[in-house]
Protein backbone atom coordinates (compact mmCIF):
# COMPACT_ATOMS: atom_id res chain seq x y z
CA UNK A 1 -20.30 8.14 16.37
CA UNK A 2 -19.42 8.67 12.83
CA UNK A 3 -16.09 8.15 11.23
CA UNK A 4 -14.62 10.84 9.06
CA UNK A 5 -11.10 9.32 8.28
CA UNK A 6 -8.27 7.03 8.89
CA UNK A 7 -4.76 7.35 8.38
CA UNK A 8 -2.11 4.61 8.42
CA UNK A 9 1.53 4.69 8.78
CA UNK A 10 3.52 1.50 7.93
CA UNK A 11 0.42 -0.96 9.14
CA UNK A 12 1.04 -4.17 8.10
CA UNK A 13 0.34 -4.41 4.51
CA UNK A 14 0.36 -0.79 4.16
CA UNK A 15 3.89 0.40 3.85
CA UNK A 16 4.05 4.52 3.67
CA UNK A 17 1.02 6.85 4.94
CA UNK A 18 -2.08 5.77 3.30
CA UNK A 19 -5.56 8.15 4.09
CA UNK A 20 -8.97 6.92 3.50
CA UNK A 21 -11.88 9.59 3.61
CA UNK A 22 -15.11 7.90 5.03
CA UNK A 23 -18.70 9.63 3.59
CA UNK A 24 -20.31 11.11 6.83
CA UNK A 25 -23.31 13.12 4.89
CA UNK A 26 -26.38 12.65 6.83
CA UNK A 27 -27.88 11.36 2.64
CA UNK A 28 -24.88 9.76 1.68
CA UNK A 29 -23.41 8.19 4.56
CA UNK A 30 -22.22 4.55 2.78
CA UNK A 31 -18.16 3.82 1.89
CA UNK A 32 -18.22 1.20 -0.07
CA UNK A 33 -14.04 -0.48 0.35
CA UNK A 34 -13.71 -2.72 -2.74
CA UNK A 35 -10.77 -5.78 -3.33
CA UNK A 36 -9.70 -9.40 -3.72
CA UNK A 37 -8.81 -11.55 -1.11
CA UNK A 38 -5.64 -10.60 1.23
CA UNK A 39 -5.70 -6.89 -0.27
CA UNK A 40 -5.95 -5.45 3.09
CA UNK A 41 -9.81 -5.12 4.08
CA UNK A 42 -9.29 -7.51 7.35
CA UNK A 43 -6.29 -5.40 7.76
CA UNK A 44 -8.00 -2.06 7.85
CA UNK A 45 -10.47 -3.84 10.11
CA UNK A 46 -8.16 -4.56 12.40
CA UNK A 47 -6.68 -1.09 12.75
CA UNK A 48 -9.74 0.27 13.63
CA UNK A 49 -9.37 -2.38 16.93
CA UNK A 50 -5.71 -1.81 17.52
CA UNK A 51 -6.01 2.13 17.67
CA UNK A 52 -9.54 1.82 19.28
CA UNK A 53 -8.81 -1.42 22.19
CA UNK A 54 -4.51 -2.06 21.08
CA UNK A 55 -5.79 -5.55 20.34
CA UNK A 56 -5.37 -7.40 16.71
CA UNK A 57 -6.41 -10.68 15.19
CA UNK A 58 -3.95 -11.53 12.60
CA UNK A 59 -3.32 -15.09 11.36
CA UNK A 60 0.43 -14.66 11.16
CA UNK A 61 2.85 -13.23 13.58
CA UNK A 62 -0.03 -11.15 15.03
CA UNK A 63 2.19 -8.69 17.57
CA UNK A 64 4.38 -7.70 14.51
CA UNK A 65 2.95 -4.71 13.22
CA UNK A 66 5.05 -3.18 11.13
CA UNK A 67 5.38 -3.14 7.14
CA UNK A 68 6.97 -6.79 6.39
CA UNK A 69 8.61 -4.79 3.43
CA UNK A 70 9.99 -1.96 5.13
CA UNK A 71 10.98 -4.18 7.79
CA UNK A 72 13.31 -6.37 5.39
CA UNK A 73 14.71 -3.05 4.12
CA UNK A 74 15.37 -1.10 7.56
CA UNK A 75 19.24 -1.34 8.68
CA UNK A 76 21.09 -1.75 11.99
CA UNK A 77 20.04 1.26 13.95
CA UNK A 78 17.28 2.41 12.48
CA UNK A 79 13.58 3.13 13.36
CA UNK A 80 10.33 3.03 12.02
CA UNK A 81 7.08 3.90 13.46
CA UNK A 82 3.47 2.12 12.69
CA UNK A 83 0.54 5.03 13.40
CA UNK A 84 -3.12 4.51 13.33
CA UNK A 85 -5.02 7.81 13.48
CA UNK A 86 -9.00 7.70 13.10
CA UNK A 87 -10.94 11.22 12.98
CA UNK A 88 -14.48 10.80 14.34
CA UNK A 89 -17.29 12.69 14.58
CA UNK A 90 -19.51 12.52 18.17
CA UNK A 91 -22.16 14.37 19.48
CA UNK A 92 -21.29 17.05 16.59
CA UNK A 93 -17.59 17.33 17.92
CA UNK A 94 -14.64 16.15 16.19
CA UNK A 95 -12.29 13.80 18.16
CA UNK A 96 -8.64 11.91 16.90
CA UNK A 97 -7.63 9.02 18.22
CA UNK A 98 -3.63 8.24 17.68
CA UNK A 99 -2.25 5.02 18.12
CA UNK A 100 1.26 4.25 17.49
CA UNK A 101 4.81 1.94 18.27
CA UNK A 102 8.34 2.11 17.24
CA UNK A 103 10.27 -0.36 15.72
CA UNK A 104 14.04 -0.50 15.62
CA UNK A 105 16.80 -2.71 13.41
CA UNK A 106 19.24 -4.35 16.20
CA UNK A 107 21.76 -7.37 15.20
CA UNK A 108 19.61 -8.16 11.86
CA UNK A 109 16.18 -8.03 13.71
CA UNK A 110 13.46 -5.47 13.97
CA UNK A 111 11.93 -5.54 17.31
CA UNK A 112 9.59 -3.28 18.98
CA UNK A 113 11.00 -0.85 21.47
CA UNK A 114 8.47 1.81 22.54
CA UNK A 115 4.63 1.58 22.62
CA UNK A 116 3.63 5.84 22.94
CA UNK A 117 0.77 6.27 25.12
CA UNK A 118 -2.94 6.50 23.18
CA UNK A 119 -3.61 9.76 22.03
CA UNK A 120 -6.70 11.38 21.67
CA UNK A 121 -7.47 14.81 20.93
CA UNK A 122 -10.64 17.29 20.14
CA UNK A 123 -11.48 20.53 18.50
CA UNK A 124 -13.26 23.22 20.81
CA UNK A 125 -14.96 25.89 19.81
CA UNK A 126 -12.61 27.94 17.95
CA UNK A 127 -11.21 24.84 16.22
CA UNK A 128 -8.21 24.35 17.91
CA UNK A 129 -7.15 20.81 19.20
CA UNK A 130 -7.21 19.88 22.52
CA UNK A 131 -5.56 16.96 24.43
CA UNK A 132 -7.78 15.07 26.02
CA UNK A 133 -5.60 13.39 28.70
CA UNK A 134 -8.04 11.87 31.40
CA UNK A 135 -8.17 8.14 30.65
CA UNK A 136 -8.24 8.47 27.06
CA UNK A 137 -9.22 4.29 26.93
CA UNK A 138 -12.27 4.89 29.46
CA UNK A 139 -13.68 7.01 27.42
CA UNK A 140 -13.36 5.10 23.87
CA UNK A 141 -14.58 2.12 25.86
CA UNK A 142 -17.53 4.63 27.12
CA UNK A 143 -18.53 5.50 23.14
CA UNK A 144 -18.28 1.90 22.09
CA UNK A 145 -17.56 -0.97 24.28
CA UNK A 146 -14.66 -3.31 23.37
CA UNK A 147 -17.06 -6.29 23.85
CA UNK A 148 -19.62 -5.04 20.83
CA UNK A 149 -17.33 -3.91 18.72
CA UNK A 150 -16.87 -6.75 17.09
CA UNK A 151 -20.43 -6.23 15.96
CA UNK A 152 -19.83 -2.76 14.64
CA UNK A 153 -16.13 -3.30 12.89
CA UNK A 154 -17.77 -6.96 11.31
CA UNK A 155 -14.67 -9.63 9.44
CA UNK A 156 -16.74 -11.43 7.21
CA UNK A 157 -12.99 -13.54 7.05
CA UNK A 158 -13.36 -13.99 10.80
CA UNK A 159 -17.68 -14.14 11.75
CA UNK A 160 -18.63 -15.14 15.03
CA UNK A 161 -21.46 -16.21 15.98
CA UNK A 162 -23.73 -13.94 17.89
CA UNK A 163 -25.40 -16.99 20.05
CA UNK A 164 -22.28 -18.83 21.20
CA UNK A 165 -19.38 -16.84 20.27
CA UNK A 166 -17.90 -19.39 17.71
CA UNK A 167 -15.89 -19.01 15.15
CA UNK A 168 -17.93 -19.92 11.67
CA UNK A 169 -15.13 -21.69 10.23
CA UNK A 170 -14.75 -24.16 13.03
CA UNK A 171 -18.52 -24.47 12.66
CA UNK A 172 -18.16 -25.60 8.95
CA UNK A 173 -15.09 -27.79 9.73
CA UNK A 174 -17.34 -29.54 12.50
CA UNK A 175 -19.92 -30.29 10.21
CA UNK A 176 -17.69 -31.93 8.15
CA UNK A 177 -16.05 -33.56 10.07
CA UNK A 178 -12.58 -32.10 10.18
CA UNK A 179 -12.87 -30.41 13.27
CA UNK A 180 -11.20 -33.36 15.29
CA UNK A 181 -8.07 -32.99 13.00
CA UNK A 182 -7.88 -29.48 13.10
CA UNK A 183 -7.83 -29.24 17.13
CA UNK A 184 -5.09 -32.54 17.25
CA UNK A 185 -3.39 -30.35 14.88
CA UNK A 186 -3.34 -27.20 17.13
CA UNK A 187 -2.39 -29.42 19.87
CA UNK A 188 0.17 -31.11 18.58
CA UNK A 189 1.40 -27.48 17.41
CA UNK A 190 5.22 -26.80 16.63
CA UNK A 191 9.01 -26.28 18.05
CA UNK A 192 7.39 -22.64 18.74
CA UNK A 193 4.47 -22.75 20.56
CA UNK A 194 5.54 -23.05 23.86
CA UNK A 195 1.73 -24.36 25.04
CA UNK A 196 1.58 -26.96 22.49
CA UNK A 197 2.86 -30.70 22.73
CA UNK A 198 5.96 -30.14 20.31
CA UNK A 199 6.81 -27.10 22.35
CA UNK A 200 6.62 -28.22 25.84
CA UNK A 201 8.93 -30.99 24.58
CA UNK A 202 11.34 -28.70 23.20
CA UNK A 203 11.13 -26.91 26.94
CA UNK A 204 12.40 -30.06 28.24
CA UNK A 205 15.48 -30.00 26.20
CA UNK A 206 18.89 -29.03 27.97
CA UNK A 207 21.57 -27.77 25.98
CA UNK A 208 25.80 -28.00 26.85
CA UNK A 209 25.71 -24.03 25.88
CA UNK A 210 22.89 -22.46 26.50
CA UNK A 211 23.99 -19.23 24.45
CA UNK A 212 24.78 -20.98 21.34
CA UNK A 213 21.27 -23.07 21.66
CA UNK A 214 19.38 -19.84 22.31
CA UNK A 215 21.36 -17.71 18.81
CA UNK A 216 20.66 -20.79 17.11
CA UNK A 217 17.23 -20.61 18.56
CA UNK A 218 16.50 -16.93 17.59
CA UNK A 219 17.88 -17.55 14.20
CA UNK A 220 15.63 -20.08 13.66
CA UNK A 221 12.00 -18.18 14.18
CA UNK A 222 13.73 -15.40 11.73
CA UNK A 223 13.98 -17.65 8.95
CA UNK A 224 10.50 -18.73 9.52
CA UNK A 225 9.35 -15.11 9.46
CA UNK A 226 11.10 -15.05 6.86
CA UNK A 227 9.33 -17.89 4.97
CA UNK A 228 6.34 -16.35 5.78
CA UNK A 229 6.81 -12.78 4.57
CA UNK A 230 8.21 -14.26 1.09
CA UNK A 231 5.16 -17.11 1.02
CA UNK A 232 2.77 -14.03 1.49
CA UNK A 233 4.92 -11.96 -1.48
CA UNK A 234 4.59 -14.90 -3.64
CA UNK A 235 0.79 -15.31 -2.84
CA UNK A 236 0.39 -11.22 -3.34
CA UNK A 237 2.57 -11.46 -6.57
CA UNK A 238 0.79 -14.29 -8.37
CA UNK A 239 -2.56 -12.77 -7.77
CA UNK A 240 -1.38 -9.42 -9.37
CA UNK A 241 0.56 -11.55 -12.41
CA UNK A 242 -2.77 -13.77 -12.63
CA UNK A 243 -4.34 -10.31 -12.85
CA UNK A 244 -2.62 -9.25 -15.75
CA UNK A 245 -2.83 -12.85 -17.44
CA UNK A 246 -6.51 -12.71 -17.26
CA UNK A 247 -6.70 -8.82 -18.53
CA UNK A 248 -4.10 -10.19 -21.50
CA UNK A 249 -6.98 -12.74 -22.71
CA UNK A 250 -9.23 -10.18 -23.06
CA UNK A 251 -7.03 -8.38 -24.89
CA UNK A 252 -6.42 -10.84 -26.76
CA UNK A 253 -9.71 -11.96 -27.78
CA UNK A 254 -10.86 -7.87 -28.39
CA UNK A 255 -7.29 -7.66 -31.02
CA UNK A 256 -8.81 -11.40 -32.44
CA UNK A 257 -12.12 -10.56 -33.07
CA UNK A 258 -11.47 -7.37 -34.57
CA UNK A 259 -8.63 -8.79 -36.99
CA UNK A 260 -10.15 -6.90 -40.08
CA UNK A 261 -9.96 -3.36 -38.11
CA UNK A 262 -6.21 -3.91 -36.93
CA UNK A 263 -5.42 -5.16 -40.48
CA UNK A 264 -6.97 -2.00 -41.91
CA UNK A 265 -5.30 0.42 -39.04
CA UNK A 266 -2.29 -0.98 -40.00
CA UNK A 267 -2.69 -0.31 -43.61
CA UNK A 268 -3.71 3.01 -43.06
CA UNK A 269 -0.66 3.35 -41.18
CA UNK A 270 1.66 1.97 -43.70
CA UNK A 271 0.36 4.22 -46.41
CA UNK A 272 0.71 7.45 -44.13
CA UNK A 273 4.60 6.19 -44.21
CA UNK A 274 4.72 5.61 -47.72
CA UNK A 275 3.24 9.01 -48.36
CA UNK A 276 5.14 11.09 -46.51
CA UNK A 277 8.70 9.08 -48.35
CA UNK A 278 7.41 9.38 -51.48
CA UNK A 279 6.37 13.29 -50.64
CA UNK A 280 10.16 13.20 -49.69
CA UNK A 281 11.00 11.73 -53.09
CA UNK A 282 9.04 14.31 -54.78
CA UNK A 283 10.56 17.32 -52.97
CA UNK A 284 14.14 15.57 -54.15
CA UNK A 285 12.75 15.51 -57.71
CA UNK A 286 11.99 18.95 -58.11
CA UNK A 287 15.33 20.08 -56.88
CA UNK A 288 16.76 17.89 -59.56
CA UNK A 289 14.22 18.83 -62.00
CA UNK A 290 15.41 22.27 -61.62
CA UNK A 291 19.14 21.36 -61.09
CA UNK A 292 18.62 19.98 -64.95
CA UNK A 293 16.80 22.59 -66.10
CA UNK A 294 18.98 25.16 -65.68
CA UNK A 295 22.19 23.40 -67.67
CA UNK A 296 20.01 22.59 -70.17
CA UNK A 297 18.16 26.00 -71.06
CA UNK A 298 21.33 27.23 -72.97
CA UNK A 299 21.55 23.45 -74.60
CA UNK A 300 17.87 22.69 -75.44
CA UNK A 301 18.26 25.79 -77.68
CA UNK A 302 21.85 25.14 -79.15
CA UNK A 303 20.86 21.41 -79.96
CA UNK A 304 18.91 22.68 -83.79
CA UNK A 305 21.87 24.65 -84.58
CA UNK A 306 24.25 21.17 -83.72
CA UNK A 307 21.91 19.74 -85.95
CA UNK A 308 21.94 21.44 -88.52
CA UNK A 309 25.56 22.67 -88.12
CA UNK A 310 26.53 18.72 -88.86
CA UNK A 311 23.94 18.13 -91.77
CA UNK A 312 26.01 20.95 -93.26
CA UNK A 313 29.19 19.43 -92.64
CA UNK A 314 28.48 15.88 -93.96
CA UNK A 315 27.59 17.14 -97.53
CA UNK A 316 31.26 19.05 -97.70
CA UNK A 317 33.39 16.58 -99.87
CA UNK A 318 36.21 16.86 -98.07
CA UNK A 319 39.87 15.36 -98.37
CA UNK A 320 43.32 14.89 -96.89
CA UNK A 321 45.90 15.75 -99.24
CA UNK A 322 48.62 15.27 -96.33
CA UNK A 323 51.54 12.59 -96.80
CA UNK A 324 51.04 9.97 -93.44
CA UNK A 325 53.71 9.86 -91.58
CA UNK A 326 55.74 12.69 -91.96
CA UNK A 327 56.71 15.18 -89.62
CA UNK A 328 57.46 19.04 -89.84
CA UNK A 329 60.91 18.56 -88.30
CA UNK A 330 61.84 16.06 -90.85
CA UNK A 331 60.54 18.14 -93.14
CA UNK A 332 62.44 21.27 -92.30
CA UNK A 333 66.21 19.06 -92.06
CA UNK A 334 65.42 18.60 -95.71
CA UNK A 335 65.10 22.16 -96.40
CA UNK A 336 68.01 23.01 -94.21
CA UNK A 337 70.51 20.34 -95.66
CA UNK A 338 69.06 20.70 -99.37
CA UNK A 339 68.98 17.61 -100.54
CA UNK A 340 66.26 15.00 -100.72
CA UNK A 341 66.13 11.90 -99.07
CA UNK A 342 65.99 10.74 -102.94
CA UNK A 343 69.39 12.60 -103.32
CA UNK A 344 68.11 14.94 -105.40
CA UNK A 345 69.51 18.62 -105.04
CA UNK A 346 66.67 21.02 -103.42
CA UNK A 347 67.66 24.70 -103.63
CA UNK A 348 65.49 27.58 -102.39
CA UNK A 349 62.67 28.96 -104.08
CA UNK A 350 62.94 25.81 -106.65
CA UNK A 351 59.67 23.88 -107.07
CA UNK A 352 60.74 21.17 -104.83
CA UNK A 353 61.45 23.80 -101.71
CA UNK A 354 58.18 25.32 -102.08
CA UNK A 355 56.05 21.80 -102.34
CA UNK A 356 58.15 21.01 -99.19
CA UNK A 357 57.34 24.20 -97.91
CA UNK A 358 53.67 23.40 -98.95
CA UNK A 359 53.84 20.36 -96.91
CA UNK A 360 55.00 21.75 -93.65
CA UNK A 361 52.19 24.48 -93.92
CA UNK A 362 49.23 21.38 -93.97
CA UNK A 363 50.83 19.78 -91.10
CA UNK A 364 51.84 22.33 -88.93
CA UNK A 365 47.92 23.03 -88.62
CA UNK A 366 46.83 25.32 -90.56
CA UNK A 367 44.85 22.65 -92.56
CA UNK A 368 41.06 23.41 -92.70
CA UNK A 369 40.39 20.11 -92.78
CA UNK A 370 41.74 19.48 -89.26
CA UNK A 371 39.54 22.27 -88.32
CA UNK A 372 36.40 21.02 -89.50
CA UNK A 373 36.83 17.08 -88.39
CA UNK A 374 37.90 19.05 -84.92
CA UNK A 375 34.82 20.97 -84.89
CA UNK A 376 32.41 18.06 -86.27
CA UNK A 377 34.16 15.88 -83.14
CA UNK A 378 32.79 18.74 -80.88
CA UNK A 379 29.73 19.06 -81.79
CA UNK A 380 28.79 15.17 -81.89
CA UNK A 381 29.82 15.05 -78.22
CA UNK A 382 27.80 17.43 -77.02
CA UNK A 383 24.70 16.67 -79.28
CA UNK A 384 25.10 13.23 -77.70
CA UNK A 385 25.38 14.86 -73.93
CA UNK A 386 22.41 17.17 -75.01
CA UNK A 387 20.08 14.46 -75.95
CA UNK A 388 21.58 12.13 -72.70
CA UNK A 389 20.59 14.90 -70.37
CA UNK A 390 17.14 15.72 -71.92
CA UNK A 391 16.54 12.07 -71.94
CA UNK A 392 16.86 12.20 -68.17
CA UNK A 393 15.54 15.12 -67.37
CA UNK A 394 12.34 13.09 -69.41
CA UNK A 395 12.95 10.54 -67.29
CA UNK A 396 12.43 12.77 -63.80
CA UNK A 397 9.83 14.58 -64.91
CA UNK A 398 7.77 10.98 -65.80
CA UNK A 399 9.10 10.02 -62.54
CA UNK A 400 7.18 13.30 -60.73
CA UNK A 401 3.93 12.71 -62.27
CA UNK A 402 3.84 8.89 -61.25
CA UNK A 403 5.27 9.94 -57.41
CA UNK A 404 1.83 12.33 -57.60
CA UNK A 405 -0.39 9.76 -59.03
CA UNK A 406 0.83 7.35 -56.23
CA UNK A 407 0.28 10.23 -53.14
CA UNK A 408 -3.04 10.70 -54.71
CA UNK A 409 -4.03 6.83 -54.91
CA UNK A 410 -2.59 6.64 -51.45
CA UNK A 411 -5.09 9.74 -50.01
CA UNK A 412 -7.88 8.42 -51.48
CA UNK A 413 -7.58 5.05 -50.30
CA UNK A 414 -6.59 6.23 -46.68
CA UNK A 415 -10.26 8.15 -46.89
CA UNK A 416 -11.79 4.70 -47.52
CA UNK A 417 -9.89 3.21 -44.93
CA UNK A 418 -10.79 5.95 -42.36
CA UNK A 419 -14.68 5.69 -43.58
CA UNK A 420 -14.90 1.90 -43.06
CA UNK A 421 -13.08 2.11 -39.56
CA UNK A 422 -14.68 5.28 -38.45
CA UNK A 423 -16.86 4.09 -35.59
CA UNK A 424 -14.66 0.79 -34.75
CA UNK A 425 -12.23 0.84 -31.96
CA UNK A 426 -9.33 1.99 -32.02
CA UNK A 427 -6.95 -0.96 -31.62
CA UNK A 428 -3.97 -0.07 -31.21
CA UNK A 429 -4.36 1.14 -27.36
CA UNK A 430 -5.40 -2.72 -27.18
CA UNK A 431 -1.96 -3.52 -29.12
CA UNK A 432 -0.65 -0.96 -26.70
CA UNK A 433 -2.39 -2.00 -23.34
CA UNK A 434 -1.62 -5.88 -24.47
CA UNK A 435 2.36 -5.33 -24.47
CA UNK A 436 2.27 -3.58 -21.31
CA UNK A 437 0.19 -6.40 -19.97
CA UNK A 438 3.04 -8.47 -21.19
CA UNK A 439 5.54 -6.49 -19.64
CA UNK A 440 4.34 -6.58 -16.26
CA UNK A 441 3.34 -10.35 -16.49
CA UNK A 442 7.41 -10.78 -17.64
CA UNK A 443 8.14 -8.57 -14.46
CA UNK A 444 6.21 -10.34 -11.93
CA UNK A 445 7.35 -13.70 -13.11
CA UNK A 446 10.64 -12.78 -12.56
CA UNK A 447 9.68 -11.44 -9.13
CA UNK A 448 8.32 -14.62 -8.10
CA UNK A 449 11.63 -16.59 -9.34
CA UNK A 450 13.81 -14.14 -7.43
CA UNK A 451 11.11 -14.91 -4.40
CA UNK A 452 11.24 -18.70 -4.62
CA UNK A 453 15.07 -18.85 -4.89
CA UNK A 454 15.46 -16.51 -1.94
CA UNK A 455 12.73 -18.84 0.19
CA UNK A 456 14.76 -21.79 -1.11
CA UNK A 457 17.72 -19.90 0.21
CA UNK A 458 16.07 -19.46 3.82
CA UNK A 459 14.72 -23.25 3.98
CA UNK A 460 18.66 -23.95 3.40
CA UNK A 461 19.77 -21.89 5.78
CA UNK A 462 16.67 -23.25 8.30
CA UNK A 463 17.38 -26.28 7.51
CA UNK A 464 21.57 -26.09 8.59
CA UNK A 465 20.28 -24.18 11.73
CA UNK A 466 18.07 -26.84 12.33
CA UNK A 467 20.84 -29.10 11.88
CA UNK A 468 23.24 -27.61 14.26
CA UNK A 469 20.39 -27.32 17.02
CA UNK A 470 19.99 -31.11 16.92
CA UNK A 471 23.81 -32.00 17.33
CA UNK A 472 23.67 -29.58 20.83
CA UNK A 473 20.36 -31.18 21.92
CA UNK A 474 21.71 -34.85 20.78
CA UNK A 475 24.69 -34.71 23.24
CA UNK A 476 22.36 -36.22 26.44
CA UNK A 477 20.41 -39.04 27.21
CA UNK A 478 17.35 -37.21 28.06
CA UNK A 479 17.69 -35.00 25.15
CA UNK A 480 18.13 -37.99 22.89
CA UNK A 481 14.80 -39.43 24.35
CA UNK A 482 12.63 -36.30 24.36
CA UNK A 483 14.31 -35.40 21.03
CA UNK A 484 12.66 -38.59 19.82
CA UNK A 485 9.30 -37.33 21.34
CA UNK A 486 9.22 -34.58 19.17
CA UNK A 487 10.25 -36.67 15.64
CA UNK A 488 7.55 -38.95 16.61
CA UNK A 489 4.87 -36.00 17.30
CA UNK A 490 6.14 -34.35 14.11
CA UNK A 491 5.24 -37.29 12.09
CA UNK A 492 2.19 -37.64 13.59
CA UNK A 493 1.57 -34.25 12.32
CA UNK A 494 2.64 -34.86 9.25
CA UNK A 495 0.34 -37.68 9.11
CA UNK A 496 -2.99 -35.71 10.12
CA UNK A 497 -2.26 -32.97 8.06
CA UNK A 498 -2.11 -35.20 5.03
CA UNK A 499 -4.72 -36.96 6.24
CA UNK A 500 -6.66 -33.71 6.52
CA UNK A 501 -6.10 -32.49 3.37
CA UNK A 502 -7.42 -35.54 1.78
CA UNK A 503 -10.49 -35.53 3.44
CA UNK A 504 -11.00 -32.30 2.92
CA UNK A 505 -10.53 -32.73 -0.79
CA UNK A 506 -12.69 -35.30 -0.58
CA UNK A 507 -15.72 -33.34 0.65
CA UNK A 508 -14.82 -30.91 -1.73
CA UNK A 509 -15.21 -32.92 -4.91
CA UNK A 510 -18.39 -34.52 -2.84
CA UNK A 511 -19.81 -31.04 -2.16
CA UNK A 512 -18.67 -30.06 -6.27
CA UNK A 513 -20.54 -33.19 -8.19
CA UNK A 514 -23.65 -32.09 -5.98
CA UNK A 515 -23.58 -28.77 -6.92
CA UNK A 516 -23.50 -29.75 -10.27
């Protein structure tokens, strides 16, 4: 018999279809199933038994099959099926084997509600499937026995012994010495284990109402499935945040020990940015470069003329004749009423009327020397605006070259950069690979506080169930007496367990400083 593949719906662990090819090549016929502790290899171990024989050996709730996960998220009503389907290969025909049960959400719990008959199935000739529907377990039990299969499917996490049929780990306790304290333990066992000391006590317990004892009851083994689905999502999601932590301090000593590379990859990218702003700058620059250009081409060759236009002026010796003060108004009422402000008589076309006249001519602006301070004014202004806007268009220009002369320094020092670094690791996917490691350490952190407040949560609600249970089973006599049966074999198992641990410890630390 050779196994091709195995496919698993919902299987414990496994939440979703999950397919796993097996190498059946007559040269390369080893699959090698790598991963830590309570990653699922027992699990898939143990599907190949519950498809093969419908039996399982799981620590916790063993008969509960499906997803813990899915089961949390399923709703009143609803259904969900756990499949396991193995392909083999025997006597050079390919067989399937289906196994699979239904689950179904009813009043908050998921409880099993149809186990389908096993399946198995072959391909003829023409590679069609055919049932195979006489005694489908006769025959899986006729290609390998349930009682050696245990040999064949081997759980390192569960190794018997092939003499006597025990299991290792009771061995090793025996050897120690713990075994004693594990079996008082088991006998001891709790409220739910109806074979165990605890449990046939709480068998003996009456209760006024039977209905509100047995809710209570039920309630009570759901919060402890419960506790156990969130203690094994804690224990998953520390392992995977430990995980991270550990790849973090690689990181972190890869980044540390290549400081100088980092520093220079940054550098190199700082200078990129600087290059491409000040190729920015430049591009601005030439638009006001040109901008400047063109309002000074007409001024750049006005500005000798200005100059020499003013040289001129300054040597004229020029003067204002004009009286300050006077208007041409006043002037003209004199005229008009002919007589002075002196009281002397002025008649037309005397001397005095034409000097008045004379007068009114230089102020009403006709005056050349109005016109040539006007025109001096002028051109000072704009020789000073000229030069201004030369001076800055200097300025920019200056301001190009030294933007080049940077970008250039900048290029050339990137090329040294990129010539030291050139067959160094790249860090930044470390920088990049170290946040994310960050990010799912900050994730699964949070996970695990969100997990230990809803498992504090469930103890509360455990313990207030646990509560209410004792006031019904505190109402008799005889409950009052086995009730303090069961405190007294409860703290006898709290005794031995902490006894157990220590000794255990113990030999460890014993078994540790020997080793050394």
């Amino acid at each position: 018999m050779l196994i091709k593949s195995l496919k698993l719906k919902n299987f414990r662990q496994f939440k979703g279809d999950i397919n796993i090819n097996f190498s059946y090549d007559p040269q390369k016929n080893v699959t090698i199933i790598l991963g830590d502790n309570t990653y699922g290899k027992t699990t898939l171990l143990q599907a190949f038994s519950w498809c093969f024989y419908k039996t399982v050996n799981f620590d916790h709730n063993p008969k509960f099959l499906l997803n813990y996960e899915l089961s949390e998220e399923m709703l009143n009503g609803s259904t969900n099926i756990v499949s396991v389907e193995i392909i083999i290969i025997h006597e050079n025909t390919e067989y399937g084997i289906i196994r699979k049960q239904e689950y179904k959400k009813i009043n908050g719990k998921t409880v099993l509600v149809n186990e389908f008959p096993l399946k198995v199935w072959y391909k003829n000739e023409t590679g069609n499937q055919v049932s195979l529907d006489d005694s489908p377990e006769t025959w899986i039990n006729d290609i390998l026995p349930k009682d050696l299969s245990t040999y064949f499917f081997f759980d390192t996490e569960r190794v018997n012994s092939i003499s006597h049929k025990e299991n290792v780990t009771e061995a090793v306790k025996g050897l120690l010495g713990l075994s004693a304290l594990s079996k008082t333990i088991e006998h001891l066992g709790t409220k739910n284990r109806r074979d165990s000391v605890i449990g046939k006590f709480q068998q003996e317990l009456d209760t006024d109402n039977e209905q509100d004892s047995a809710e209570i009851e039920q309630k009570i083994q759901d919060n402890e499935l419960k506790l156990q689905n969130i203690d094994e999502q804690i224990k998953e999601t520390k392992k995977n945040k430990e995980k991270y932590e550990n790849r973090k301090e690689e990181l972190d000593k890869i980044i540390h020990a290549n400081a100088d590379t980092k520093r220079m990859q940054e550098d190199e990218k700082r200078l990129e940015n600087e290059i491409k702003n000040n190729e920015k700058n430049l591009e601005e620059n030439k638009t006001e470069i040109y901008n400047y250009f063109h309002r000074l081409t007409k001024a750049y060759f006005e500005k000798p003329l200005m100059k020499e236009s003013l040289s001129y002026i300054n040597t004229l010796n020029l003067k204002d004749d004009r009286i300050s003060g006077l208007s041409e108004h006043i002037l003209r009422k004199i005229l008009d009423r002919g007589i002075c402000i002196c009281g002397n008589s002025v008649k037309k076309d005397s001397s005095e009327y034409n000097y008045i006249l004379k007068e009114i001519q230089k102020i009403s602006g006709d005056n050349l020397y109005d016109e040539i301070k006007k025109f001096k004014y002028e051109l000072e202004i704009r020789e000073k605006n000229i030069y201004a806007n030369i001076e800055e268009f200097e300025k920019k220009y200056e301001n190009r070259l030294r933007l080049q002369k940077n970008i250039e320094d900048k290029i050339c020092r990137i090329e040294e950069i990129r010539k030291t670094i050139r067959d160094k690791d790249d860090m930044r996917k470390y920088e990049f690979e170290r946040d994310e490691c960050r990010s799912k350490i900050r994730y699964l952190q949070e996970k695990i506080d969100i997990l230990k407040e809803n498992k504090g949560k469930c103890e509360k609600s455990k313990e207030i169930l646990e509560k209410q249970q004792s006031k019904l089973i505190s109402k008799t006599d005889h409950n009052r007496k086995i009730y303090r049966y069961i405190n007294y074999a409860e703290a006898l198992l709290e005794w031995i367990e902490e006894n157990q641990k220590e000794k255990a410890k113990e030999i460890k630390e014993r078994l540790e400083k020997k080793g050394k």
